[in-house]
Protein backbone atom coordinates (compact mmCIF):
# COMPACT_ATOMS: atom_id res chain seq x y z
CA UNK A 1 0.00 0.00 0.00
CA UNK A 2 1.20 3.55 -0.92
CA UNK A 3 0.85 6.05 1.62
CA UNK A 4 -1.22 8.30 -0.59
CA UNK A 5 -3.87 5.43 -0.34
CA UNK A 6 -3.32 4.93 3.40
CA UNK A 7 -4.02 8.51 4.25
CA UNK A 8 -8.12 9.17 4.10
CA UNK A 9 -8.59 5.47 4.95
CA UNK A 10 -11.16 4.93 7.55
CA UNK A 11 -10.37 4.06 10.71
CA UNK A 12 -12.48 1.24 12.78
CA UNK A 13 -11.40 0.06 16.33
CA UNK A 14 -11.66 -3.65 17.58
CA UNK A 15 -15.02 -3.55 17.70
CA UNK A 16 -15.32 -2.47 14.53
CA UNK A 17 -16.53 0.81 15.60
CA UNK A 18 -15.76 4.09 12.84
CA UNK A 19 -13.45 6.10 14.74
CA UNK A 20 -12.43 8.39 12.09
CA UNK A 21 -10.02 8.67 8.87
CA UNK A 22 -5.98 8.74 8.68
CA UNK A 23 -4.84 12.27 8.39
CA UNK A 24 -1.15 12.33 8.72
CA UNK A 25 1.52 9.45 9.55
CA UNK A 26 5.04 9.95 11.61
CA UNK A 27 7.26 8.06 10.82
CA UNK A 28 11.27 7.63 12.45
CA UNK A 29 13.63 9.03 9.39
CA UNK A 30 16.09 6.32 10.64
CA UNK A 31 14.59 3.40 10.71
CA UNK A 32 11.71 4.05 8.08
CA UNK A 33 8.65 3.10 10.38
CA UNK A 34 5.48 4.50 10.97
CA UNK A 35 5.73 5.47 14.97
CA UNK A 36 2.06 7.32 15.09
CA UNK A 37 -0.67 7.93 13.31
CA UNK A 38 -2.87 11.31 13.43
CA UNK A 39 -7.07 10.67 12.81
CA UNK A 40 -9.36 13.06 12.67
CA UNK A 41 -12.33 12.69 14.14
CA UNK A 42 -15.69 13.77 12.41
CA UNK A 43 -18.10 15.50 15.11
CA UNK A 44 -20.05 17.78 12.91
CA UNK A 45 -20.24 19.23 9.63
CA UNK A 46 -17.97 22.29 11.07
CA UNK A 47 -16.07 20.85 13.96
CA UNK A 48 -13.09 18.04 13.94
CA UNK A 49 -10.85 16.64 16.61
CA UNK A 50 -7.88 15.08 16.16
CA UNK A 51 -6.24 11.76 17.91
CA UNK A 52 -2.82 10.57 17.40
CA UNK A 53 -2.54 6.89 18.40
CA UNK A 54 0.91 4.56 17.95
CA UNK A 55 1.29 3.09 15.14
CA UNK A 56 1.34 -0.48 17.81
CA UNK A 57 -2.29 -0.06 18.07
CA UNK A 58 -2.89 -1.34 14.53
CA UNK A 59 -3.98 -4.60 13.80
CA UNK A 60 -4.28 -4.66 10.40
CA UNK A 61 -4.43 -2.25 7.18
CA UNK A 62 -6.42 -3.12 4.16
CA UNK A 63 -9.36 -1.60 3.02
CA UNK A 64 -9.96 -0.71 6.61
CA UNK A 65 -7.67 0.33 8.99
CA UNK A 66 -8.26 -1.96 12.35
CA UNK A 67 -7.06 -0.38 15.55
CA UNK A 68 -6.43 -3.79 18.41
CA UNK A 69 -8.02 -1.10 21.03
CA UNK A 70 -11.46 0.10 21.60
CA UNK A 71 -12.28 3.67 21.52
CA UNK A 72 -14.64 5.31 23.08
CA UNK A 73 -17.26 7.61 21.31
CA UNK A 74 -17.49 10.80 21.97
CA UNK A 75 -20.86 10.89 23.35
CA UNK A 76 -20.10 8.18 25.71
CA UNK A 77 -17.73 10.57 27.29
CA UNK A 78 -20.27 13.46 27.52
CA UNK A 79 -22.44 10.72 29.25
CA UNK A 80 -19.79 9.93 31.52
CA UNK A 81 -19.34 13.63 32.49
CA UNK A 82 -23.26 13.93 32.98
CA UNK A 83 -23.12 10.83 35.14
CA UNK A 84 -20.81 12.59 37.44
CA UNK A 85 -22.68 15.86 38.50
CA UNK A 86 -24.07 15.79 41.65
CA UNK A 87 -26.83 18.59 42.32
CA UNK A 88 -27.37 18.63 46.10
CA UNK A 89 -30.86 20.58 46.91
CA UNK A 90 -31.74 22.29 50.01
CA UNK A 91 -34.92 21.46 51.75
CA UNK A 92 -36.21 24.77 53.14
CA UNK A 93 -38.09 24.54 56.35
CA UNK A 94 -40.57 26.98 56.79
């Protein structure tokens, strides 16, 4: 595989979850290996995050790329952080 073909290639983890699409690759000038991998995340039409996972974490590239880790979604997290507010109320005694 060329690396113009790699980069754009989705991304799915272990579960086979779409986590995003390759957007850049590091690589040690040495050696010649890929060290990390940069994804970018699709959120929205106008917003994007970016993840940079090692290049360990891959399983196998084809027509997919297949992390060997699960990632969590987004919106899992924002469930997480909802799940951990605590509202105390007052009881006002008249």
């Amino acid at each position: 595989m060329k690396i113009k073909e790699f980069l754009g290639c989705t991304v799915l983890d272990k579960n086979a979850n779409v986590v995003g699409k390759v957007d850049n690759v590091d690589f040690n000038t040495e050696t010649g290996k890929i060290e990390n991998i940069t994804l970018t995340l699709q959120k929205n039409i106008f917003s994007k995050d970016e993840l940079e996972i090692s290049f360990d974490d891959v399983a196998t590239i084809g027509a997919y790329v297949i992390l060997n880790k699960e990632i969590p979604k987004e919106a899992d997290k924002e469930a997480e952080k909802a799940e951990a507010v605590e509202v105390e109320i007052e009881d006002e005694d008249d």
